[in-house]
Structure formats: C-alpha cells, structure tokens
Protein backbone atom coordinates (compact mmCIF):
# COMPACT_ATOMS: atom_id res chain seq x y z
CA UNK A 1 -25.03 154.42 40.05
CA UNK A 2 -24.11 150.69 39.45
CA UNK A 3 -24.65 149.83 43.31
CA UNK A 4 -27.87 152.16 44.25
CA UNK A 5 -30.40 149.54 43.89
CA UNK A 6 -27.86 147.33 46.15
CA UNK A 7 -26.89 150.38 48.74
CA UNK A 8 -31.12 151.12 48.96
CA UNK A 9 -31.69 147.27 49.96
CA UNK A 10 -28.94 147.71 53.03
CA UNK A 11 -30.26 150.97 53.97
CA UNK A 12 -33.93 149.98 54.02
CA UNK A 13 -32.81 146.43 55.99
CA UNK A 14 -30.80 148.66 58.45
CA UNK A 15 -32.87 150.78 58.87
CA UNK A 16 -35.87 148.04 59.79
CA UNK A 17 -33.40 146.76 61.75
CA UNK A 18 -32.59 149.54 64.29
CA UNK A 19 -36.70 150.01 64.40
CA UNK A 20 -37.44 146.79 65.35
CA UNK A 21 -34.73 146.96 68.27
CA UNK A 22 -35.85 150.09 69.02
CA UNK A 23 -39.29 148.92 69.23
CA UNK A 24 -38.15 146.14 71.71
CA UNK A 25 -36.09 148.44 74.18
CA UNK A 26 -38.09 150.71 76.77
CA UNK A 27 -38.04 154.28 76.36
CA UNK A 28 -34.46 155.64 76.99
CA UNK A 29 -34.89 159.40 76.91
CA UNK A 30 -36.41 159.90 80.23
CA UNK A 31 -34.50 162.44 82.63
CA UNK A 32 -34.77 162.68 85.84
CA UNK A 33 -36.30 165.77 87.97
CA UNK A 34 -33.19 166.27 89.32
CA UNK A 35 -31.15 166.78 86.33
CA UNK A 36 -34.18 169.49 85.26
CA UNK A 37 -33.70 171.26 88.84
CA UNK A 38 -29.97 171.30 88.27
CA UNK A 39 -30.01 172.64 84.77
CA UNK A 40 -32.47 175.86 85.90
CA UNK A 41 -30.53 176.49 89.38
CA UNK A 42 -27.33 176.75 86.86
CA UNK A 43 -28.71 178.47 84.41
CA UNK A 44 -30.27 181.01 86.43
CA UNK A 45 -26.89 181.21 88.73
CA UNK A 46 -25.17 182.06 85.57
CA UNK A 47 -27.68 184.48 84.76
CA UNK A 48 -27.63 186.14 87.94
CA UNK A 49 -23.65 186.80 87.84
CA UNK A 50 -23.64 187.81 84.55
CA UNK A 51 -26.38 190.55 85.43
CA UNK A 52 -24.69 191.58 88.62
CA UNK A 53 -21.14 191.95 86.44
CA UNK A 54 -23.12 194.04 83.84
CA UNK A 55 -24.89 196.30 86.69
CA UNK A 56 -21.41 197.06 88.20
CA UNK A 57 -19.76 197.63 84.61
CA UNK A 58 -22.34 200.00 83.61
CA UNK A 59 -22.83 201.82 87.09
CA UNK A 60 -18.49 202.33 87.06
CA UNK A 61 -17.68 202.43 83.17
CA UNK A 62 -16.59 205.89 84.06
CA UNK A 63 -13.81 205.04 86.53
CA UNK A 64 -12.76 201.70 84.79
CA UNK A 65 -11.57 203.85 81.76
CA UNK A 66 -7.79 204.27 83.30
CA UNK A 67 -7.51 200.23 84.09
C-alpha cells in the first residue's frame, strides 16, 4: 500500500500515453474482403466435410461395428 498513490500516477500517465498515440495513428483494425471471403469458404468447407463424414457414419454405423 506504500506505493499505490505512486503505481496510480504511472498507470494513469501510461495509460494517456498509449491514447494519445493511439489517437495519432489511423485505424488499424480494418480487414480486407478477402480475408472475410476466405474465412466463410473455410469455414463452410469444414462444415461441409464434417457433415458428409457424419451422413456416412450414421448411414453405415451398422457395418463399421467389426472395424
């Protein structure tokens, strides 16, 4: 507890700090169209297998008992 007021004063200035540069810097969160198209085609790729492998489990889970 002997450093809090001292800790709160460094916080509070680094905290300004990364604001203020923040402030100054454009926006760098933007993502492309592309990267959007190639996370749904994978997505729904993925998808797609994993429902075809469940189709074919469930239509031969009778005959896959002896494997």
């Amino acid at each position: 507890m002997k450093y809090t007021a001292h800790r709160t004063y460094r916080l509070v200035r680094e905290l300004g700090a990364r604001l203020e540069e923040a402030q100054k810097r454009p926006e760098r969160g933007d993502i492309s169209i592309t990267t959007v198209i190639i996370w749904v085609a994978s997505v729904t790729g993925a998808l797609v297998i994993a429902g075809t492998i469940a189709v074919i489990v469930a239509k031969y889970n009778g005959k896959l008992n002896g494997i």
